[in-house]
C-alpha atoms as a PDB file:
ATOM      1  CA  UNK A   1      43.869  48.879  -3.796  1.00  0.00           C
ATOM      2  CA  UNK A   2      46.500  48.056  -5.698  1.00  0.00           C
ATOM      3  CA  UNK A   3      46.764  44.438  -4.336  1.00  0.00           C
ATOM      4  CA  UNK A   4      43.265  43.976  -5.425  1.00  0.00           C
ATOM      5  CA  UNK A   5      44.118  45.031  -9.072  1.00  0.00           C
ATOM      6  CA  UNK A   6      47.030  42.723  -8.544  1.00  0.00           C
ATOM      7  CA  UNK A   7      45.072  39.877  -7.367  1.00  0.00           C
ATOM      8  CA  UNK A   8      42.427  40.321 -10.287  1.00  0.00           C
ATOM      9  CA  UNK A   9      45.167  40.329 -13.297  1.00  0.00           C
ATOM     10  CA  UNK A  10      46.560  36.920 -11.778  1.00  0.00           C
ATOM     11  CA  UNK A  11      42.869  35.595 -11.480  1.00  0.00           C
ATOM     12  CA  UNK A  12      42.062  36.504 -14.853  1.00  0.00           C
ATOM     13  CA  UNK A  13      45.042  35.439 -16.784  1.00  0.00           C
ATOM     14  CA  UNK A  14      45.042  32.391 -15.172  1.00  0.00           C
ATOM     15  CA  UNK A  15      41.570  31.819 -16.374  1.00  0.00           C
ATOM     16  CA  UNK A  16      42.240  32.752 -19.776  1.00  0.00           C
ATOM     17  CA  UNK A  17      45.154  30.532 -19.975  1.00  0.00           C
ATOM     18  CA  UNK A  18      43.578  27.500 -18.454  1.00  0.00           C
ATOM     19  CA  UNK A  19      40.686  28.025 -20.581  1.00  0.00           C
ATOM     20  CA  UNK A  20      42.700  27.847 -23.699  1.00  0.00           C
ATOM     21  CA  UNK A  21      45.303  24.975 -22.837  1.00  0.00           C
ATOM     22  CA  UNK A  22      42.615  22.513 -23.732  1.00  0.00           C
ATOM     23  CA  UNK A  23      42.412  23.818 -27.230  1.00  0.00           C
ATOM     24  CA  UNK A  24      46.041  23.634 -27.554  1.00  0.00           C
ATOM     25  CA  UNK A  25      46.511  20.158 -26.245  1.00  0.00           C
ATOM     26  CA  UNK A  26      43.789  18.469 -28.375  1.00  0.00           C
ATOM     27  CA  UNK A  27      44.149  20.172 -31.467  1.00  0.00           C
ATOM     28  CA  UNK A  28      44.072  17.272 -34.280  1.00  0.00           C
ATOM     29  CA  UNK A  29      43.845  17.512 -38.132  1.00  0.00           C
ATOM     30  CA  UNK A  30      41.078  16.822 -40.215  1.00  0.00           C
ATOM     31  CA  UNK A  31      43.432  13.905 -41.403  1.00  0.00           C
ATOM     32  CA  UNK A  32      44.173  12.618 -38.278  1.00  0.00           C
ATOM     33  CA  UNK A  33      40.655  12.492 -37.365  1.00  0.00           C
ATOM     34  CA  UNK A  34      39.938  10.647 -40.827  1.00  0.00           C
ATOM     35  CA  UNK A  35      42.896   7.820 -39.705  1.00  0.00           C
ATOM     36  CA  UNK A  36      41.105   7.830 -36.110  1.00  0.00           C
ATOM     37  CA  UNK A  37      37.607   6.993 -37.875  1.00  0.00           C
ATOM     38  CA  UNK A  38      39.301   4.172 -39.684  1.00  0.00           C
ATOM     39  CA  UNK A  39      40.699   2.990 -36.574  1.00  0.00           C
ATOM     40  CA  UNK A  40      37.943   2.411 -34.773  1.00  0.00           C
ATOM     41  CA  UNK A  41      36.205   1.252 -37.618  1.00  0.00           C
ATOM     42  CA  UNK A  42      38.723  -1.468 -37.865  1.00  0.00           C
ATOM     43  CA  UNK A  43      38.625  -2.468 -34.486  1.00  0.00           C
ATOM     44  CA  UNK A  44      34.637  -2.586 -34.334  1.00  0.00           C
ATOM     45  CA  UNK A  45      34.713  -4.832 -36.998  1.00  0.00           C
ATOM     46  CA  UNK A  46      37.291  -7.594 -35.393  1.00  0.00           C
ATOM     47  CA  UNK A  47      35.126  -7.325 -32.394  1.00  0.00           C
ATOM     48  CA  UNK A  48      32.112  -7.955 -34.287  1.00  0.00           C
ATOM     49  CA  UNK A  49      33.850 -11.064 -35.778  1.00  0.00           C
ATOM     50  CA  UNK A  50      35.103 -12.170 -33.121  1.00  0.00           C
ATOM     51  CA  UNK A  51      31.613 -12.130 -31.696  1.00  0.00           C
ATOM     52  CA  UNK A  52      30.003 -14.028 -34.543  1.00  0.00           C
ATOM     53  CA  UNK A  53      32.464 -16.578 -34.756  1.00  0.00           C
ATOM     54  CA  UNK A  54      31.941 -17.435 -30.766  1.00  0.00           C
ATOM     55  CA  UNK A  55      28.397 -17.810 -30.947  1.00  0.00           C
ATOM     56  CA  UNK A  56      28.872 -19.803 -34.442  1.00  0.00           C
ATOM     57  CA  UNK A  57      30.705 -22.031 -31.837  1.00  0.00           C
ATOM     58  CA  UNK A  58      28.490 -22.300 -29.116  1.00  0.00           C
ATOM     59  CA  UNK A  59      25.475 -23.152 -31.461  1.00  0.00           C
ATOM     60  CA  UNK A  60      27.414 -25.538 -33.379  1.00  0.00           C
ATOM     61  CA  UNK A  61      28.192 -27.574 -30.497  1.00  0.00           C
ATOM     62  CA  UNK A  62      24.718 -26.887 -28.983  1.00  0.00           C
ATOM     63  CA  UNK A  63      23.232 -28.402 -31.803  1.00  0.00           C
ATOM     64  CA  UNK A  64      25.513 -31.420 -31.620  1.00  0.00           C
ATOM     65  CA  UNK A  65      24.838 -32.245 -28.037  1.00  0.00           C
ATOM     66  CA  UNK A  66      21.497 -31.918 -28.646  1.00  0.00           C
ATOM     67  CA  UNK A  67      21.489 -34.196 -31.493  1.00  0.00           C
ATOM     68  CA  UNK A  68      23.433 -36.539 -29.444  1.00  0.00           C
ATOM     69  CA  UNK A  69      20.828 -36.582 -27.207  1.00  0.00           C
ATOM     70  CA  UNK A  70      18.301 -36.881 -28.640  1.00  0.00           C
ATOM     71  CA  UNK A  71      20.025 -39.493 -30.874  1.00  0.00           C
ATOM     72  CA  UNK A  72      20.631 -41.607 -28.039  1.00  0.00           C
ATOM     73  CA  UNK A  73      16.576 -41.093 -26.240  1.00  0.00           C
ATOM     74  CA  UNK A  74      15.014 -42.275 -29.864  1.00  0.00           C
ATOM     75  CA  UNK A  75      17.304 -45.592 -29.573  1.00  0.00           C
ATOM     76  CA  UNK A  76      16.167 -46.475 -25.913  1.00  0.00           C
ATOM     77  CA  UNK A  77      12.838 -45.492 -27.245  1.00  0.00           C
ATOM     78  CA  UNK A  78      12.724 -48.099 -29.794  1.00  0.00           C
ATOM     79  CA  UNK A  79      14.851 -50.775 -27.234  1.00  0.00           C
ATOM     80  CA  UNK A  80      11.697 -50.104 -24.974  1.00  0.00           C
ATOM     81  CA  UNK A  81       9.003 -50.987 -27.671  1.00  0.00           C
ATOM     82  CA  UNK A  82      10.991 -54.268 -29.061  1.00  0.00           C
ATOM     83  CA  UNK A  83      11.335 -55.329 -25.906  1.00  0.00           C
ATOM     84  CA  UNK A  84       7.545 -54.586 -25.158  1.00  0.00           C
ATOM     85  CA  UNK A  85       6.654 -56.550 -28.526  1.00  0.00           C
ATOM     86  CA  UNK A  86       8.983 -59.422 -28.114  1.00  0.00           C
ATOM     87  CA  UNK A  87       7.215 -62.626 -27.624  1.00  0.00           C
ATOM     88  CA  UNK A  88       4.365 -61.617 -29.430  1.00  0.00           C
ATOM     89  CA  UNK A  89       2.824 -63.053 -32.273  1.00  0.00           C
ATOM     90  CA  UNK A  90       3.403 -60.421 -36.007  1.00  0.00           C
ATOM     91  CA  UNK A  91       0.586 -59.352 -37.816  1.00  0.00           C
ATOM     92  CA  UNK A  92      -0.925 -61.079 -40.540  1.00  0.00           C
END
């Protein structure tokens, strides 16, 4: 009997004590969550920026090559038609 009292003391403090190390080991200020919320606050907003100024990228040279390409289609479209209308007599 007495190594089950024994055995149930142990159990139990342990259980008390493991239950309460958490608390100890994570126990932060009110300030130090304040400088934590600023932190990631920061560090969302680089990522955001960072974000932004890739796809500002992208679509700016998108929109060149596509410019370029279509830059380019327009003149062989017009080579085409003077080519088509060479030799031909101009309107009157």
């Amino acid at each position: 009997m007495t190594r089950n009292i024994w055995t149930g003391l142990l159990l139990a403090s342990t259980l008390t004590l493991a239950s309460a190390a958490p608390f100890y080991l994570s126990a932060q200020t009110a300030g130090q969550d304040i400088k934590n919320a600023g932190t990631d606050t920061k560090d969302a907003a680089k990522s955001t920026g960072r974000g932004v100024k890739k796809g500002t990228k992208t679509g700016y040279h998108k929109t060149k090559a596509g410019t370029k390409k279509v830059y380019h289609k327009t003149g062989h479209g017009i080579a085409k038609v003077g080519d088509k209308m060479s030799g031909k007599p101009t309107p009157q």
